[in-house]
C-alpha atoms as a PDB file:
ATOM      1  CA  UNK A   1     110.492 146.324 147.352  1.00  0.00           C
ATOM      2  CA  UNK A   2     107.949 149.131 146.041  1.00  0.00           C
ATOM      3  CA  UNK A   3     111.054 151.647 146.337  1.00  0.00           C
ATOM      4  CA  UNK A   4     113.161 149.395 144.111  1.00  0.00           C
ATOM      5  CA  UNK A   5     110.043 148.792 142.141  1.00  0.00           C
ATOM      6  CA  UNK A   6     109.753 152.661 141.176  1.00  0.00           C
ATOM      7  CA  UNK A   7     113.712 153.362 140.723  1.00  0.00           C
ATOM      8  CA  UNK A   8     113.992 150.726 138.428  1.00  0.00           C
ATOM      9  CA  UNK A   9     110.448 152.215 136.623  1.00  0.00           C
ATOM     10  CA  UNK A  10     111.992 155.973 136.653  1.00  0.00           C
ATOM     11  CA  UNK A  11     115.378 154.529 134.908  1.00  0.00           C
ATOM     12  CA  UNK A  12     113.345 152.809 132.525  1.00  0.00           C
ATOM     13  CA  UNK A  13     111.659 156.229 132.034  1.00  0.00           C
ATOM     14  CA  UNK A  14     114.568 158.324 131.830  1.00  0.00           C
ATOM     15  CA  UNK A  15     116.331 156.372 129.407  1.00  0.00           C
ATOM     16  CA  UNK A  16     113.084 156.077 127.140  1.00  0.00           C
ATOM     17  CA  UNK A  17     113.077 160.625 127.237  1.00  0.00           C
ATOM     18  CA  UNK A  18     117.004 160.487 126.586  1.00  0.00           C
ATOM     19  CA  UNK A  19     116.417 158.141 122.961  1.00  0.00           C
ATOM     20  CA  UNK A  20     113.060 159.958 122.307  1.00  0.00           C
ATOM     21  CA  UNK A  21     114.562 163.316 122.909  1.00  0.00           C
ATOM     22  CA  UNK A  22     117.477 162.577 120.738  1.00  0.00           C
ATOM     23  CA  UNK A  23     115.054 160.780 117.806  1.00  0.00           C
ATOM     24  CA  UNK A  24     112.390 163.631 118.148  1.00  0.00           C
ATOM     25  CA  UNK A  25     115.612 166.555 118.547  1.00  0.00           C
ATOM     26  CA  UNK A  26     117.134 164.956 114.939  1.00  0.00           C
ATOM     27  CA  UNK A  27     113.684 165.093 113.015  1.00  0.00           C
ATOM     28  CA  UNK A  28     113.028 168.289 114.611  1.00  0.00           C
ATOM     29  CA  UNK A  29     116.015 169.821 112.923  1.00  0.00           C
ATOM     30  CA  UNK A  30     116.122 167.704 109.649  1.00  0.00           C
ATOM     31  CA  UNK A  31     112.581 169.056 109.114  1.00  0.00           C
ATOM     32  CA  UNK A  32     113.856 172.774 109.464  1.00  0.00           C
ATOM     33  CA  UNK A  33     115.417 172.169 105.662  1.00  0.00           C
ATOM     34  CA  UNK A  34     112.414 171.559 103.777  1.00  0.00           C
ATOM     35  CA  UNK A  35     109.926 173.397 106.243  1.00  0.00           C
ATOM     36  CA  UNK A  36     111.710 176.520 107.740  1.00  0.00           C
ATOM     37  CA  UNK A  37     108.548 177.692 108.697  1.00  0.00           C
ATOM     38  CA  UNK A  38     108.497 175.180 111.655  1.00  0.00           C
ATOM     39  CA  UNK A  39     105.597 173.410 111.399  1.00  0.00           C
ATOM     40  CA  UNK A  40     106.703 169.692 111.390  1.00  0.00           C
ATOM     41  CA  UNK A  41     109.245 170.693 114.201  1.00  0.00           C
ATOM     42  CA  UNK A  42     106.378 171.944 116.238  1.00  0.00           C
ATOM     43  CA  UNK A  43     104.196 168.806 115.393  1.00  0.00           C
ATOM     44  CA  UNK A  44     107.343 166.806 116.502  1.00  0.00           C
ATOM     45  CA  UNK A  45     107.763 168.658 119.830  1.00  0.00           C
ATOM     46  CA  UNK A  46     104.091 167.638 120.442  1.00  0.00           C
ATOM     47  CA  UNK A  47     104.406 164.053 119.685  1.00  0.00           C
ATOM     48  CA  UNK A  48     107.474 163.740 121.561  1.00  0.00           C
ATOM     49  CA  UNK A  49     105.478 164.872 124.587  1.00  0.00           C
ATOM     50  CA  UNK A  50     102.486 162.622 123.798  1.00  0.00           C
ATOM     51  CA  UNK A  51     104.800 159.249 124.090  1.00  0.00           C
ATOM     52  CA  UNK A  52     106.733 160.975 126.768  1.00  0.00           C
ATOM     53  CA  UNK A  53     103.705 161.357 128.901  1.00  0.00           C
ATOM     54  CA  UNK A  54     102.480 158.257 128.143  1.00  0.00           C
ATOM     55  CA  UNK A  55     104.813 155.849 128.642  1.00  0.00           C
ATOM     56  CA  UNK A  56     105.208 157.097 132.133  1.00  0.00           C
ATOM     57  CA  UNK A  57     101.796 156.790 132.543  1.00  0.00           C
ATOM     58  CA  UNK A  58     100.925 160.292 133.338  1.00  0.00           C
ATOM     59  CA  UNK A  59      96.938 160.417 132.594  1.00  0.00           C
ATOM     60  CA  UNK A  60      96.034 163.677 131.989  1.00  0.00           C
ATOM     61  CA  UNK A  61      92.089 165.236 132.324  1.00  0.00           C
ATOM     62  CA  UNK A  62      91.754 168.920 130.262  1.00  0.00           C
ATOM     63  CA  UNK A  63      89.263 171.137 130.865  1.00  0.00           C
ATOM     64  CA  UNK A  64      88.718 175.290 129.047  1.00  0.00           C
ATOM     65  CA  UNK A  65      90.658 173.940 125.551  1.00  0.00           C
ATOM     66  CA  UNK A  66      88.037 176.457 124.159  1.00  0.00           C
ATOM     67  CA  UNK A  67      89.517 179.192 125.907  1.00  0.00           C
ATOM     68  CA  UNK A  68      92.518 178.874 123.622  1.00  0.00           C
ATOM     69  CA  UNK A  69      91.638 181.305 120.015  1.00  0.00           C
ATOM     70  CA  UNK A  70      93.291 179.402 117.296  1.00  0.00           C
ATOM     71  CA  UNK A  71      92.483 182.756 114.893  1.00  0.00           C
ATOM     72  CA  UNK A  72      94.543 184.804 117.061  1.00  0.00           C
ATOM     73  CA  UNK A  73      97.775 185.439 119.204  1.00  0.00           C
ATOM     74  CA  UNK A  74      97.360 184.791 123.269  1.00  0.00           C
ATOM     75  CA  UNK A  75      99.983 184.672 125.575  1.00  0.00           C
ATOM     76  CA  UNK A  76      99.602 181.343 127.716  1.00  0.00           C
ATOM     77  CA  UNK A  77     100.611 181.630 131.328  1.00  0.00           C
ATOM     78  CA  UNK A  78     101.267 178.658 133.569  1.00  0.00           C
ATOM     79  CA  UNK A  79     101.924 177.810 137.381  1.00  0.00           C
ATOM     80  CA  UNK A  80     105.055 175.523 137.203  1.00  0.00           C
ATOM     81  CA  UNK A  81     105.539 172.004 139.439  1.00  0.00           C
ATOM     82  CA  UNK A  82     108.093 169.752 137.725  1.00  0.00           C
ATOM     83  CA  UNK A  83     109.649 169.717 134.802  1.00  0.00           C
ATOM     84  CA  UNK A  84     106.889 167.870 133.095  1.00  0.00           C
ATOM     85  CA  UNK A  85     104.652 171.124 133.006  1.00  0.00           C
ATOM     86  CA  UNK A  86     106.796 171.652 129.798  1.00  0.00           C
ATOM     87  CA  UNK A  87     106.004 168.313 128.528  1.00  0.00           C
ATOM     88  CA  UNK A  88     102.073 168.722 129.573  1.00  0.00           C
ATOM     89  CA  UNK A  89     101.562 171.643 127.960  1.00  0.00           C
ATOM     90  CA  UNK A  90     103.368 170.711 124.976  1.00  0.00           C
ATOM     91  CA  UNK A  91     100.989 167.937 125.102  1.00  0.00           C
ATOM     92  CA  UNK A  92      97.776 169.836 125.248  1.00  0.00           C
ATOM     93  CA  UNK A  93      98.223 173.326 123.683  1.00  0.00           C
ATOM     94  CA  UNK A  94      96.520 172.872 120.030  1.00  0.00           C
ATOM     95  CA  UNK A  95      98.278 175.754 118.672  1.00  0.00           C
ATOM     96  CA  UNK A  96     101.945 176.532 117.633  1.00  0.00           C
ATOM     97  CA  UNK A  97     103.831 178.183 120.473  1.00  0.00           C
ATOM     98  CA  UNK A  98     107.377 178.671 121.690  1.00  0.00           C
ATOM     99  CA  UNK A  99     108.422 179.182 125.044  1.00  0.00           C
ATOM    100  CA  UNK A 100     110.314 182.264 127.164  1.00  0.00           C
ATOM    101  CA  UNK A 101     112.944 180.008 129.011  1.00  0.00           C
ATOM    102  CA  UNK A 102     116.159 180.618 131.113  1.00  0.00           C
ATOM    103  CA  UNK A 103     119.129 180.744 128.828  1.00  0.00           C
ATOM    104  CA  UNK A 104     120.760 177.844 130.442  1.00  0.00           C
ATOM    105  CA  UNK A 105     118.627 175.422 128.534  1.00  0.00           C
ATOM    106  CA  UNK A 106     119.637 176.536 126.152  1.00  0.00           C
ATOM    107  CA  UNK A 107     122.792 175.078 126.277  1.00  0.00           C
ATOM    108  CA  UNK A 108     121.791 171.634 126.181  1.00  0.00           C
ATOM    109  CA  UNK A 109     122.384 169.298 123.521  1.00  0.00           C
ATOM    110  CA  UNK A 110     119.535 168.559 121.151  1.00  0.00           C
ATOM    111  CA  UNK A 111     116.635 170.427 123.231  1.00  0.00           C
ATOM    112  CA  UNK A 112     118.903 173.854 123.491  1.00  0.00           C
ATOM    113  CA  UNK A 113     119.006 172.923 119.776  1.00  0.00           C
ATOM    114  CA  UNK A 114     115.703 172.652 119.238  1.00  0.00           C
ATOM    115  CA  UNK A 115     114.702 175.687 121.152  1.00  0.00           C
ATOM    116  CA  UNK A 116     117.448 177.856 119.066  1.00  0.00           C
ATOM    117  CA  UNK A 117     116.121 176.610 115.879  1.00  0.00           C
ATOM    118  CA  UNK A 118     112.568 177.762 116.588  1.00  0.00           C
ATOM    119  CA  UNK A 119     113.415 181.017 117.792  1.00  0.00           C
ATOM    120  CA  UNK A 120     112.551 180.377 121.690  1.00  0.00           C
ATOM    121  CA  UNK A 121     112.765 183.154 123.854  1.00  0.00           C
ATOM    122  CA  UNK A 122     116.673 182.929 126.142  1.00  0.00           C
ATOM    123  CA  UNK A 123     115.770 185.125 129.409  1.00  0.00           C
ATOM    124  CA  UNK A 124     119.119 186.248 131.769  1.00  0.00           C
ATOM    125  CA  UNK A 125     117.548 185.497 135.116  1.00  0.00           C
ATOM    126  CA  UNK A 126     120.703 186.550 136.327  1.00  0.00           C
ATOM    127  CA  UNK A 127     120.851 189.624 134.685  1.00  0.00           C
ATOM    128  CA  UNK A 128     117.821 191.879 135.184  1.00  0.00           C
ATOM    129  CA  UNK A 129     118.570 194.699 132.222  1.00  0.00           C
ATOM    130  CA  UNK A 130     119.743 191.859 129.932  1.00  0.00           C
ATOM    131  CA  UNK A 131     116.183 190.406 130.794  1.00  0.00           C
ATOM    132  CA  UNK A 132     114.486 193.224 130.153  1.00  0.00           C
ATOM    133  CA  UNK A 133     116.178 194.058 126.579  1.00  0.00           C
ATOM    134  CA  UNK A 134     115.254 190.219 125.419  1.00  0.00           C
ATOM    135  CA  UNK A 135     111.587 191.001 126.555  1.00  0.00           C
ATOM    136  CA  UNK A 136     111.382 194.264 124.600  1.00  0.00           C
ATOM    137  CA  UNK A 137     112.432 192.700 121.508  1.00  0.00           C
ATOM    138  CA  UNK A 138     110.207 189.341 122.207  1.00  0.00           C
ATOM    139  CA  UNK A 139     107.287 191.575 122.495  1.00  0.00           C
ATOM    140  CA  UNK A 140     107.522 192.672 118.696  1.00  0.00           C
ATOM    141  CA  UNK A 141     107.594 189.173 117.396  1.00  0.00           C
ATOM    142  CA  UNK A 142     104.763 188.735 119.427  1.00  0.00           C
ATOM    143  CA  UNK A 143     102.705 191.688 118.510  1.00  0.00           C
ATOM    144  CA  UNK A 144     103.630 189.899 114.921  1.00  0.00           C
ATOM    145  CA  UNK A 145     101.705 186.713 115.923  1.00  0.00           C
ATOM    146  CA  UNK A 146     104.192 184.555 118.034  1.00  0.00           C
ATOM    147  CA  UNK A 147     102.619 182.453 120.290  1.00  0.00           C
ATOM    148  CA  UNK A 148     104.625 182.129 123.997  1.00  0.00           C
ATOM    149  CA  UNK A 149     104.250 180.531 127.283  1.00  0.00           C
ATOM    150  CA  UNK A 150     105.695 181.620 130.135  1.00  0.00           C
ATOM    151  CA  UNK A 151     105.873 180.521 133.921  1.00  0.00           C
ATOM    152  CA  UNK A 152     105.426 183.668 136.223  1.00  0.00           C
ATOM    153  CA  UNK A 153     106.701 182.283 139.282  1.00  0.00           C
ATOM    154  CA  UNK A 154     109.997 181.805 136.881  1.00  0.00           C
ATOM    155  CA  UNK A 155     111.144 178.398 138.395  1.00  0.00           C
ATOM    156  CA  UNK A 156     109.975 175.476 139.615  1.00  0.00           C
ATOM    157  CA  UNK A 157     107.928 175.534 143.320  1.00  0.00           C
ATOM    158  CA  UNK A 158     109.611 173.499 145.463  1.00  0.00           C
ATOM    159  CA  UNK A 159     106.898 172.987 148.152  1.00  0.00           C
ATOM    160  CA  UNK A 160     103.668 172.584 145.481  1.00  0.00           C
ATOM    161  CA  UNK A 161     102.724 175.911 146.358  1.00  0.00           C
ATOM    162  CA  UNK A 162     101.600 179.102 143.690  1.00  0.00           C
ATOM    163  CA  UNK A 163     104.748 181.201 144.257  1.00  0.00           C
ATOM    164  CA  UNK A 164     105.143 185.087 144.318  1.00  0.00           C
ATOM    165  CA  UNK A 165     105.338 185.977 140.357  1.00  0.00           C
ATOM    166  CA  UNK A 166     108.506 187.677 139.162  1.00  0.00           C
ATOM    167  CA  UNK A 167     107.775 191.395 137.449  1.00  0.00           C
ATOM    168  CA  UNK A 168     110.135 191.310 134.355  1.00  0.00           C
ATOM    169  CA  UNK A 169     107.833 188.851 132.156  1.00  0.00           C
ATOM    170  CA  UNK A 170     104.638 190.789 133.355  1.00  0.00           C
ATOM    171  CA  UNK A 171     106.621 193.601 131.092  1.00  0.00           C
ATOM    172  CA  UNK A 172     107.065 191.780 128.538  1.00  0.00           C
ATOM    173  CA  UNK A 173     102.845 190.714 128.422  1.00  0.00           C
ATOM    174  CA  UNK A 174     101.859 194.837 129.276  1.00  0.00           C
ATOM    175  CA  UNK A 175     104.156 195.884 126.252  1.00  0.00           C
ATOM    176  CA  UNK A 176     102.476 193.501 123.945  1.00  0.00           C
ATOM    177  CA  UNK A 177      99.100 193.914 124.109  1.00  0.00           C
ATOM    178  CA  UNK A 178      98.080 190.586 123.503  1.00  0.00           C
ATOM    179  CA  UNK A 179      95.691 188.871 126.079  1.00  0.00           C
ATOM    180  CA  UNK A 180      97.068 186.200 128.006  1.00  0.00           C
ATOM    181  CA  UNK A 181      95.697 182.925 128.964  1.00  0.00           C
ATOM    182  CA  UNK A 182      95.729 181.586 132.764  1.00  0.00           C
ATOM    183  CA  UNK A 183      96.620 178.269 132.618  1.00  0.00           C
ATOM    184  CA  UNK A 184      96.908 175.591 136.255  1.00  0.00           C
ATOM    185  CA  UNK A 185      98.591 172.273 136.242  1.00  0.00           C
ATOM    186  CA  UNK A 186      97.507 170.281 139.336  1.00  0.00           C
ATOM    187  CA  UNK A 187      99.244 166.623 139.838  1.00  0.00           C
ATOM    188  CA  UNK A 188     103.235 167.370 137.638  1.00  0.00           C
ATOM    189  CA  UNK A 189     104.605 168.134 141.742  1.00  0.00           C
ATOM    190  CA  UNK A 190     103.592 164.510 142.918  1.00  0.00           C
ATOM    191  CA  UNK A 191     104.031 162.722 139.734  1.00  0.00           C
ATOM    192  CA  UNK A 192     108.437 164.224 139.820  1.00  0.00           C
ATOM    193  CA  UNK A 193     109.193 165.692 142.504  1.00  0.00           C
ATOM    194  CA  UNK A 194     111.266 168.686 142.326  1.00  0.00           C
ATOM    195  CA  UNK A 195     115.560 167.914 142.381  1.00  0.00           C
ATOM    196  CA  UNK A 196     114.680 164.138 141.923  1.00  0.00           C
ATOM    197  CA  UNK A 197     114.455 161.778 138.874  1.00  0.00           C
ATOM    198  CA  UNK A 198     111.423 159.045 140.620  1.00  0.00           C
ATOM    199  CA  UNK A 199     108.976 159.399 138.472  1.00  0.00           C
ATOM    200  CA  UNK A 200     105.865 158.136 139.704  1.00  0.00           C
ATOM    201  CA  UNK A 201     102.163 157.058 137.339  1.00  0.00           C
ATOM    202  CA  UNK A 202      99.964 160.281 138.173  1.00  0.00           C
ATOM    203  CA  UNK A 203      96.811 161.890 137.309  1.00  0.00           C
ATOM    204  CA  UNK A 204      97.257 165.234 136.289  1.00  0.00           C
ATOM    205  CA  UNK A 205      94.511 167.760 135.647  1.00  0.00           C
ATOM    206  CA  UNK A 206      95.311 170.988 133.397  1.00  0.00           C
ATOM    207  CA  UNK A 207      92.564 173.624 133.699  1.00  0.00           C
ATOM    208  CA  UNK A 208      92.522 176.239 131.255  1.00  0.00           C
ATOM    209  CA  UNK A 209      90.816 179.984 131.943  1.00  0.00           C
ATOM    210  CA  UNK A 210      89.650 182.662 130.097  1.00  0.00           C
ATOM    211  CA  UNK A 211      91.698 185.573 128.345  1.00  0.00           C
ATOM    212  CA  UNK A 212      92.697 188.299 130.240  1.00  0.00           C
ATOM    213  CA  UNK A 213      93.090 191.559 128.010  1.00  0.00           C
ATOM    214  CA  UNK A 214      96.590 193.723 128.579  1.00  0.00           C
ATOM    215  CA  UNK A 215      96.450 197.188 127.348  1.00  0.00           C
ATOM    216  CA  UNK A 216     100.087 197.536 125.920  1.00  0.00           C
ATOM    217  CA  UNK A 217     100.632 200.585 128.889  1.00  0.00           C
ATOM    218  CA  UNK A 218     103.727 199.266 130.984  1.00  0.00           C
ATOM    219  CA  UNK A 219     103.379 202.437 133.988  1.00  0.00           C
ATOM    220  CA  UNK A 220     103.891 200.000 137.166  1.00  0.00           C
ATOM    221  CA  UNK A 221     100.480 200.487 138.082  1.00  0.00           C
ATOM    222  CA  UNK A 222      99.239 198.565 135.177  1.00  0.00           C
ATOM    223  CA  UNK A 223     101.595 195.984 135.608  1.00  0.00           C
ATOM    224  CA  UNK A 224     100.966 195.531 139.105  1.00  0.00           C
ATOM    225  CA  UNK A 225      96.857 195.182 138.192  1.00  0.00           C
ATOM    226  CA  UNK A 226      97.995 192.617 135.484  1.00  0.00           C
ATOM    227  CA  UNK A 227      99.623 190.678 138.395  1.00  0.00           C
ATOM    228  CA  UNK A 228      97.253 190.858 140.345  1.00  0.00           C
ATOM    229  CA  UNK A 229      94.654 189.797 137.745  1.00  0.00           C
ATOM    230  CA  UNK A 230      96.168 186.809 136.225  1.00  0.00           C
ATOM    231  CA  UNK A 231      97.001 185.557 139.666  1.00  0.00           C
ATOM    232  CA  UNK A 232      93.523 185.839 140.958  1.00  0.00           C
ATOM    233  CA  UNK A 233      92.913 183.540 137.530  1.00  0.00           C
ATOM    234  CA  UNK A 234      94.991 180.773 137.846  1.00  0.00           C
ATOM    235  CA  UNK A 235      94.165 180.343 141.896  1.00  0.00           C
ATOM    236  CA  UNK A 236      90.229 180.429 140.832  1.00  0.00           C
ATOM    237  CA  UNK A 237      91.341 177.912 138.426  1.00  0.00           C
ATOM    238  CA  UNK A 238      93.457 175.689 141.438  1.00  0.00           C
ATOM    239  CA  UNK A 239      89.727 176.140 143.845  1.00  0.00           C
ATOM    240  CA  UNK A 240      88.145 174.365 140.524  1.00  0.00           C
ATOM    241  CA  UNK A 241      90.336 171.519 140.366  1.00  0.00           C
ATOM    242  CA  UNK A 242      90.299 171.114 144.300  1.00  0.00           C
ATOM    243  CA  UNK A 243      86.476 170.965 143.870  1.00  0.00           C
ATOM    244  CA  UNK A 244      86.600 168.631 141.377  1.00  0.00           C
ATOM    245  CA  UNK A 245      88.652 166.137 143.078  1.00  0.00           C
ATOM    246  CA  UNK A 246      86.944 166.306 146.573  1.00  0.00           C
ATOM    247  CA  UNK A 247      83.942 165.988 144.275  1.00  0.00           C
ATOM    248  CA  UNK A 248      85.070 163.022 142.608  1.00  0.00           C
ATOM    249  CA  UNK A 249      86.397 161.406 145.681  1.00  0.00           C
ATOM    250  CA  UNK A 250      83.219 161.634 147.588  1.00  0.00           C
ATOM    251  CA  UNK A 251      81.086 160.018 144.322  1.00  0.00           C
ATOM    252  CA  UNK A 252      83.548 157.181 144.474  1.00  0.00           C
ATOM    253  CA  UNK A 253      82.994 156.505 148.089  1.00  0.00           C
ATOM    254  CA  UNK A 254      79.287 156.117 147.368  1.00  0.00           C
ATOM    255  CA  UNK A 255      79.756 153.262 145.364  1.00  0.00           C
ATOM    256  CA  UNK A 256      82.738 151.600 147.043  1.00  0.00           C
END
C-alpha cells in the first residue's frame, strides 16, 4: 500500500513540474521582450524551483549563503545526486547565474528554450575539442561577469558517491580567473533516485564553502592543484553535514 501510496504521490508530482515548467518556461520567454537583460526570467527560474521543491515536500536546511559575493563574479561548483540539484540550487543561489550543461538539454522543449534564451553554456560531452572550444569562449563572458555553475563529476552519481571530476571544465575555471565556490548537496540521491521518477518527501542539506582563488594559468599542473583543491572542499563540506546529522540524531534520542 505505501508503494502505491508514493507512485501515485510522484505522478502527482511530475505532472505538477510538467504545467509549472510549461507556465514558468512561457513567462520566462514573454519577459525576454520587455527585459532582455534577463532579470525577470532569472527571478522566474527561481520561483519555479521554490514551488517545485515545495510541493514535493523537499525541506531544505542552508548553511555558508555568506560565502556567496553578490559584488562580484564566482564560479559555483556542485557535487551532483538527482536531477533536483538543479532545482536546489536554483532555489538557494541569491545571485543571477546560468549553468554549463550537456547540449542535449538543450533540446528540450520549453527548458532547452529557456536555457538558449539566457545564454546557458551547451558542453559536447561527446566531443572533447568541441568541449574545449565552448569553454574557451565561456570563459570570456565570464571574465565579463557571468555567473556559472557547473557539476565536476559531469553527470549524475549513480551510487551517492563524490565521483572522479572530469578535467575539461577545470579548464574552463583555470582560464578564467575567477574564484570558484565549493558547493555539497546531501539528501537530492534519496529524495529521486537516479533513472527513476519516485519521488520521495526528503530533507536536504546544501552546505556552502569558501572561495577558492584560480590564477587564470591553465599548465596541467595548475589544473591538477585546482582539482585537487576544490575536491578537498566540497568532501570537508560532506564530513560537516555527516557531523551535523549524527549530531542531530543523537540530541533527538535524548529527548525521545
Amino acid at each position: 500500500m505505501k508503494s502505491v501510496i508514493n507512485l501515485l504521490y510522484s505522478w502527482i508530482c511530475f505532472v505538477f513540474f510538467t504545467i509549472l515548467t510549461i507556465i514558468g518556461g512561457i513567462i520566462s520567454l514573454l519577459s525576454l521582450i520587455f527585459n532582455p537583460g534577463g532579470d525577470i526570467s532569472f527571478y522566474t527560474m527561481k520561483g519555479w524551483a521554490k514551488i517545485i521543491l515545495w510541493f514535493c515536500r523537499i525541506k531544505v536546511t542552508v548553511w555558508g549563503l555568506e560565502n556567496i559575493n553578490k559584488e562580484i563574479t564566482q564560479i559555483f561548483a556542485s557535487n551532483h545526486l538527482s536531477h533536483l540539484d538543479i532545482l536546489l540550487l536554483s532555489s538557494i543561489i541569491p545571485v543571477k547565474f546560468g549553468w554549463i550543461a550537456k547540449k542535449e538539454l538543450f533540446k528540450l522543449p520549453i527548458i532547452g528554450w529557456h536555457m538558449k534564451a539566457n545564454n546557458y553554456i551547451a558542453v559536447d560531452r561527446e566531443n572533447t575539442k568541441k568541449a574545449l572550444q565552448s569553454f574557451y569562449k565561456s570563459a570570456e563572458k565570464i571574465k565579463n561577469g557571468s555567473r556559472v555553475a557547473i557539476f565536476p563529476e559531469g553527470t549524475r552519481s549513480r551510487e551517492g558517491e563524490l565521483q572522479p571530476f572530469k578535467k575539461g571544465v577545470f579548464h574552463l575555471c583555470a582560464r578564467t580567473g575567477v574564484p570558484i565556490v565549493p558547493i555539497y548537496i546531501d539528501g537530492t540521491y534519496e529524495a529521486l533516485l537516479p533513472d527513476t521518477f519516485r519521488v520521495h518527501p526528503s530533507k536536504v542539506y546544501v552546505n556552502i564553502g569558501k572561495e577558492i582563488k584560480t590564477t587564470g594559468n591553465t599548465k596541467g599542473s595548475e589544473i591538477k592543484t585546482l582539482m585537487n583543491d576544490l575536491r578537498e572542499s566540497i568532501i570537508n563540506l560532506q564530513s560537516d553535514i555527516t557531523e551535523y546529522k549524527k549530531s542531530s540524531n543523537t540530541n533527538r534520542s535524548l529527548f525521545n
